[in-house]
N, C-alpha and C. Protein backbone atom coordinates (compact mmCIF):
# COMPACT_ATOMS: atom_id res chain seq x y z
N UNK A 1 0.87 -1.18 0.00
CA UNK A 1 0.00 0.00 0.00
C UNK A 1 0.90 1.23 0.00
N UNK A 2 0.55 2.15 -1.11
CA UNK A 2 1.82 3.16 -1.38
C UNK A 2 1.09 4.24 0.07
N UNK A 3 1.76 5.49 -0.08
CA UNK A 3 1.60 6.53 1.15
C UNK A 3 0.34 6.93 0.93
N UNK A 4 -0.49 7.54 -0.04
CA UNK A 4 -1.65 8.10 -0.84
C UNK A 4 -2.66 7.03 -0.11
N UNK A 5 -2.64 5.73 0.08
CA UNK A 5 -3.93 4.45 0.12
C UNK A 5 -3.33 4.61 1.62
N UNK A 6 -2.18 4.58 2.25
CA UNK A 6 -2.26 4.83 4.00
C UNK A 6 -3.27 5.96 4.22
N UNK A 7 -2.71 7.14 3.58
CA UNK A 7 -3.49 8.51 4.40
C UNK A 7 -4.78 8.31 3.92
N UNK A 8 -5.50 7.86 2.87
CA UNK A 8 -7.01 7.51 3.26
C UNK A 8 -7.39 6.49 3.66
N UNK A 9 -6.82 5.67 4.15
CA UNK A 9 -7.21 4.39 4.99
C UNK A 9 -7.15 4.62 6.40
N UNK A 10 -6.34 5.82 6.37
CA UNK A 10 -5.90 6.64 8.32
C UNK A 10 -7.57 7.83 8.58
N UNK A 11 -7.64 8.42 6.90
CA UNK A 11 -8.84 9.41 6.84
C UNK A 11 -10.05 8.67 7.51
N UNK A 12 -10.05 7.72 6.68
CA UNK A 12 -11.77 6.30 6.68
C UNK A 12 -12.06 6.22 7.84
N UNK A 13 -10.26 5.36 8.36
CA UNK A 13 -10.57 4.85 9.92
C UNK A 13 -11.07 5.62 10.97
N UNK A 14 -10.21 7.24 10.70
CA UNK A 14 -10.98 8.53 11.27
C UNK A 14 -12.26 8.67 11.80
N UNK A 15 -12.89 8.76 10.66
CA UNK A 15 -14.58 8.78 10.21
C UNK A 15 -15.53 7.69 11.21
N UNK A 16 -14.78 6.32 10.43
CA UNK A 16 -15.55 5.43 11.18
C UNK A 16 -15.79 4.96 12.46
N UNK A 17 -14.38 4.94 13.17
CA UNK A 17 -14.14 5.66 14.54
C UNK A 17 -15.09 6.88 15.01
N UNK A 18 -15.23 7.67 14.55
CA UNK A 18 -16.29 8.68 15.83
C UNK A 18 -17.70 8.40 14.95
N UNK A 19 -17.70 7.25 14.39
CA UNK A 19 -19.56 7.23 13.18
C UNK A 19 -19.62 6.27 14.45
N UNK A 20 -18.91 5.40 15.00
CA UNK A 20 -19.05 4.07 15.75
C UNK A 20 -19.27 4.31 16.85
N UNK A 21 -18.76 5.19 17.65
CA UNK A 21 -18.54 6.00 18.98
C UNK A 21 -19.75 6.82 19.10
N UNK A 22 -20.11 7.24 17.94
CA UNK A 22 -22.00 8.04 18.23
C UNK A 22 -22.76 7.51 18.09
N UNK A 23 -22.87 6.47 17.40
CA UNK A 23 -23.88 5.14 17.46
C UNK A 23 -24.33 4.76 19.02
N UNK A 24 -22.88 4.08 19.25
CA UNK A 24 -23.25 3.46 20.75
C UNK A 24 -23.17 4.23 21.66
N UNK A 25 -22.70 5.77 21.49
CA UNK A 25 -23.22 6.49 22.65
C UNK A 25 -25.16 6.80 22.44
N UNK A 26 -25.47 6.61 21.11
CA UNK A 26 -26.99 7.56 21.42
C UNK A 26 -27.61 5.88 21.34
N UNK A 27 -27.42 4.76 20.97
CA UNK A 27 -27.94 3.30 21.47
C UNK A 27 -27.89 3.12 22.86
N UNK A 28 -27.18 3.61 23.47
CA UNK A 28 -27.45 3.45 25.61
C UNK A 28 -28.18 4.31 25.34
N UNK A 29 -28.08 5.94 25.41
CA UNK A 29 -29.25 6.35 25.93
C UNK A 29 -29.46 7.70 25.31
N UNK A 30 -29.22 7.82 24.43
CA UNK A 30 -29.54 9.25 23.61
C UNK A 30 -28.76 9.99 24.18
N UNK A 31 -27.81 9.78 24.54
CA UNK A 31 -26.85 10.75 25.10
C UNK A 31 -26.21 12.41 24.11
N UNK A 32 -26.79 13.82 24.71
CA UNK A 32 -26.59 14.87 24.00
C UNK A 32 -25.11 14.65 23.24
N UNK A 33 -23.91 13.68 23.67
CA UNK A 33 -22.45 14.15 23.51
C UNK A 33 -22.50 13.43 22.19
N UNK A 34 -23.36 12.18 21.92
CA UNK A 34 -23.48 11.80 20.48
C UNK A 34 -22.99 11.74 19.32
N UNK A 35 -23.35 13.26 19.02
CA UNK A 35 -23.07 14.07 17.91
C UNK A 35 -21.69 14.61 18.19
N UNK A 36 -21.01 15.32 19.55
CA UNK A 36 -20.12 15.71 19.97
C UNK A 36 -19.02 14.61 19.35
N UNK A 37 -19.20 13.27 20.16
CA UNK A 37 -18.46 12.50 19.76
C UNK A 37 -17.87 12.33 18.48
N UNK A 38 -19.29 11.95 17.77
CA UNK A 38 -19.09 12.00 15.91
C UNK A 38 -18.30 13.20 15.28
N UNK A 39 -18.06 14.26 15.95
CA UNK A 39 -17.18 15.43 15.31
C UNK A 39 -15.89 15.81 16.10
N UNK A 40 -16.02 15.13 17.15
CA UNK A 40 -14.57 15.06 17.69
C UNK A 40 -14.65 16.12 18.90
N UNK A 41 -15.87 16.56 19.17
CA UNK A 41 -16.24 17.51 20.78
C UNK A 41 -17.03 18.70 20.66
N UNK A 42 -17.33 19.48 21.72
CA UNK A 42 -18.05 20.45 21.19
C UNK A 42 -17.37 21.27 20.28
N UNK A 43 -17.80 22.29 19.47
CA UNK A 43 -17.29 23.04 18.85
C UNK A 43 -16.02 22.54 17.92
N UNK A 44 -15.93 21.47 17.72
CA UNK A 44 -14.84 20.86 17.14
C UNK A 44 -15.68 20.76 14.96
N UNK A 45 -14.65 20.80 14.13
CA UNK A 45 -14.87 20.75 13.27
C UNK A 45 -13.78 20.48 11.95
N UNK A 46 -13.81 18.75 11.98
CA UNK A 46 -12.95 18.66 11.37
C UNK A 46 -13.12 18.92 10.07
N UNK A 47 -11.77 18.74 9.08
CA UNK A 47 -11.99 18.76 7.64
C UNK A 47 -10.89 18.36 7.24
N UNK A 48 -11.17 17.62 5.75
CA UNK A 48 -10.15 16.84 5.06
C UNK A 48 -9.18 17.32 5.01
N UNK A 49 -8.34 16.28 5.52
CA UNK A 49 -7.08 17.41 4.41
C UNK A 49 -6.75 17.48 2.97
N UNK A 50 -6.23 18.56 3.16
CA UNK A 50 -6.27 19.40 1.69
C UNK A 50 -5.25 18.65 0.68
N UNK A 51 -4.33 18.38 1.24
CA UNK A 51 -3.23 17.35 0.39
C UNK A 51 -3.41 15.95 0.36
N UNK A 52 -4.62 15.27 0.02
CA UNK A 52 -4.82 13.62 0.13
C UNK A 52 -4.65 13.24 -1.22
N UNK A 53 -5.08 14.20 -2.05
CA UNK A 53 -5.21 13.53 -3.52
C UNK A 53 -6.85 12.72 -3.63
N UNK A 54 -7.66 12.66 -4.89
CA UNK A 54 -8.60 11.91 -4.77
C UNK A 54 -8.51 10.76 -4.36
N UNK A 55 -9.34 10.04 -4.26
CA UNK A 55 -9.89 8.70 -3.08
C UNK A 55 -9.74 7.82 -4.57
N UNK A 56 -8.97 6.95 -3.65
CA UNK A 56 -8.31 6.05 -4.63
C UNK A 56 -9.73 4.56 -4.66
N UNK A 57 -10.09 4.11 -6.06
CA UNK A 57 -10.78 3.24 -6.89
C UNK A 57 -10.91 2.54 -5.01
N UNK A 58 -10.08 2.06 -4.60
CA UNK A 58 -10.49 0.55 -4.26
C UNK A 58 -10.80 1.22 -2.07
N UNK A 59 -10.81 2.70 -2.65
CA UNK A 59 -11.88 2.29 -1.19
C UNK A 59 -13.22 3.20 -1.31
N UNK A 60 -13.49 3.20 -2.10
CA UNK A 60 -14.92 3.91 -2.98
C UNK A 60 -15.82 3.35 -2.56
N UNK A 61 -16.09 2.03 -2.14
CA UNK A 61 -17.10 1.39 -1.69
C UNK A 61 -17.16 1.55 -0.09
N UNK A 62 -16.47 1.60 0.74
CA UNK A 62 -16.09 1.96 1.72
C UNK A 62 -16.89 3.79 2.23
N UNK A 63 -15.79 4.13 1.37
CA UNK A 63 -16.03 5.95 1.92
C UNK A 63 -17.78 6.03 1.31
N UNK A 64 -18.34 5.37 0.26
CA UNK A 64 -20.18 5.65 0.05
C UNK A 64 -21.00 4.79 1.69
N UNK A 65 -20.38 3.52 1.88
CA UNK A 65 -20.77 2.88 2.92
C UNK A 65 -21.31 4.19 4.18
N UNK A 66 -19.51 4.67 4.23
CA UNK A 66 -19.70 5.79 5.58
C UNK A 66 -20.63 6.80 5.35
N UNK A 67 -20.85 7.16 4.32
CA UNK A 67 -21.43 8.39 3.96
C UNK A 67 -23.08 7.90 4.24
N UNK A 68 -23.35 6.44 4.15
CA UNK A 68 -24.66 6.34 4.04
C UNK A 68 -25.34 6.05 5.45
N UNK A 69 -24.01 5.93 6.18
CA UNK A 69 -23.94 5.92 7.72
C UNK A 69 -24.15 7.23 8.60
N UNK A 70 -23.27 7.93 7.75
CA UNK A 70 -23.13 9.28 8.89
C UNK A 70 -24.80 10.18 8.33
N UNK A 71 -25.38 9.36 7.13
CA UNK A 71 -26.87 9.97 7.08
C UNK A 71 -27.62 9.58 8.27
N UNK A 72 -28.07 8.04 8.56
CA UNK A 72 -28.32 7.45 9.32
C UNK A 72 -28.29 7.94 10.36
N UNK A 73 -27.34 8.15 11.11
CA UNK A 73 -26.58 9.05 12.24
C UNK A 73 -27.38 10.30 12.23
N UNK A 74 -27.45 11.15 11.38
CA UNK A 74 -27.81 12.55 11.21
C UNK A 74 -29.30 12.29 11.17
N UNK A 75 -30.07 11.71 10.77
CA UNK A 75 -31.37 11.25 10.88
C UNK A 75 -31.70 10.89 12.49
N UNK A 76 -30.90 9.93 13.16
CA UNK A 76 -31.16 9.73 14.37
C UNK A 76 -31.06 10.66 15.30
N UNK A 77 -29.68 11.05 14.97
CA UNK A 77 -29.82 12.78 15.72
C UNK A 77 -30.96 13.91 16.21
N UNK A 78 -31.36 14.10 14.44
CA UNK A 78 -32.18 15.12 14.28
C UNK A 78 -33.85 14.52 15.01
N UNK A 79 -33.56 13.34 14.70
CA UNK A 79 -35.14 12.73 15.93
C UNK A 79 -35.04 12.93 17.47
N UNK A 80 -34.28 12.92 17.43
CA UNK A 80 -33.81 12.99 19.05
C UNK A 80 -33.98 14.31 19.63
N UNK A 81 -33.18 14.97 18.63
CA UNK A 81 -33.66 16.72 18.90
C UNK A 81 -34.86 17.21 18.90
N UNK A 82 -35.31 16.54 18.07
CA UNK A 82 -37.16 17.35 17.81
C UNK A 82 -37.77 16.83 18.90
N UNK A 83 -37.37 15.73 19.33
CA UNK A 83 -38.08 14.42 20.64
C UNK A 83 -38.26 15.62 21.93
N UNK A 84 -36.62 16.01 21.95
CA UNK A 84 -36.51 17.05 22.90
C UNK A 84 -36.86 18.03 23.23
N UNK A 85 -36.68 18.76 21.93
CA UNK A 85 -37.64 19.86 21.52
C UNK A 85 -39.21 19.57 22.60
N UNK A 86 -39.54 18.83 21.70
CA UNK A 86 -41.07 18.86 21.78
C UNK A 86 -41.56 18.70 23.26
N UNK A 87 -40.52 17.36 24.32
CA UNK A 87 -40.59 17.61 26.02
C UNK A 87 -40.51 19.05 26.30
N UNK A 88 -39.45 19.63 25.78
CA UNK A 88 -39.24 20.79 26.51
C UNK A 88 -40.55 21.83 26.24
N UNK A 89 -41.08 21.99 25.27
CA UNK A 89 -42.37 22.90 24.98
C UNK A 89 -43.41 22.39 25.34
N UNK A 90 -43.59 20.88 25.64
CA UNK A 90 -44.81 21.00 26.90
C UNK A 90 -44.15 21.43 28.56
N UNK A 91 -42.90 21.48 28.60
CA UNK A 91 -42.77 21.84 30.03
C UNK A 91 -42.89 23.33 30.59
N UNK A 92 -42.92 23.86 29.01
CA UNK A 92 -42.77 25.39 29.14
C UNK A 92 -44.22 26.32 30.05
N UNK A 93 -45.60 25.70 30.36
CA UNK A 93 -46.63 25.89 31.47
C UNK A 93 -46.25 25.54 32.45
N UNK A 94 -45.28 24.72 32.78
CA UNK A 94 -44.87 24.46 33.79
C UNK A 94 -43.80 25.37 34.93
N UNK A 95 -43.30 26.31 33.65
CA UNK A 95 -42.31 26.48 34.63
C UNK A 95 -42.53 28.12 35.36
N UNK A 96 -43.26 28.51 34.77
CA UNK A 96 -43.92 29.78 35.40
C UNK A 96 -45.01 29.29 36.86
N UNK A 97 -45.58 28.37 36.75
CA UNK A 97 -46.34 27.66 37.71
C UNK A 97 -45.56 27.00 38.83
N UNK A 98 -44.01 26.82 38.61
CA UNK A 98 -43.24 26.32 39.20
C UNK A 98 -42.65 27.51 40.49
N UNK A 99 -42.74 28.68 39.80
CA UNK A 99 -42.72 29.52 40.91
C UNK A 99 -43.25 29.77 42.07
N UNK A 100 -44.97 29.37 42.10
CA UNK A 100 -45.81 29.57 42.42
C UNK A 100 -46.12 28.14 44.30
N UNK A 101 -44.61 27.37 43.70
CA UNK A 101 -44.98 26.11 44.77
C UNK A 101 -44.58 24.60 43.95
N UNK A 102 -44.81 23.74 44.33
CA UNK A 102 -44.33 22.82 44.00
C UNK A 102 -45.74 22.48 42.80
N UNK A 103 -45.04 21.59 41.87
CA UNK A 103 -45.65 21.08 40.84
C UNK A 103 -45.29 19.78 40.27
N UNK A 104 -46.76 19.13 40.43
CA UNK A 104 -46.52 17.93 40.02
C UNK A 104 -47.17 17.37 38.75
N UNK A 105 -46.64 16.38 37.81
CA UNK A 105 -47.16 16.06 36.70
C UNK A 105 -47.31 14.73 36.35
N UNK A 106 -48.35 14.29 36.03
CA UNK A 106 -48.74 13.01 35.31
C UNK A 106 -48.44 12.69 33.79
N UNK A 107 -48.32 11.69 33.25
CA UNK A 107 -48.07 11.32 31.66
C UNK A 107 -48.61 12.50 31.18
N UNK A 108 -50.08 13.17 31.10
CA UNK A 108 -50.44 14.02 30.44
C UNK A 108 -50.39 15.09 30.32
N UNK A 109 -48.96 16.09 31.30
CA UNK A 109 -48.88 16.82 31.58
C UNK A 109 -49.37 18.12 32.72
């Protein structure tokens, strides 16, 4: 394997490494860091490097694989968020009432 098929086989492993690491963090428990993980932390933002050269024939099947993964991922994400979303805006009567003394709630809010 010449230097060109190392540095995208080091890129892939990259990728698939934090695609794998946000999986099984949001499979226990939807954990917010998830996504964190998958990009390497908060505020973190990686990007290719600029000197790889195109993606050589024989890991093409590979790098579409990840790509159809890190959709997956981004789909699960974005459910999770709206999930949240949506708890948090029924709690939003709640929390003005919360001033008022203790408050308690059933399934139906």
């Amino acid at each position: 394997m010449g230097e060109p098929d190392r540095r995208w086989a080091a890129v892939l492993d990259r990728i698939e490494d934090g695609l794998l690491t946000a999986q099984v963090q949001l499979d226990r428990a939807g954990e917010e860091w998830a996504g964190a993980a998958w990009t390497g932390g908060p505020g973190y933002l990686w990007e290719l490097p600029e000197d790889l050269g195109p993606l050589p024939e024989r890991f093409r099947a590979r790098a579409q694989h990840l790509v159809v993964e890190q959709d997956r991922l981004r789909t699960r994400l974005t459910e999770r968020r709206d999930a949240v979303g949506a708890e948090l805006r029924q709690l939003q009567p709640v929390r003005g009432a919360a001033r008022a003394g203790a408050v308690y709630l059933d399934e139906r809010g």
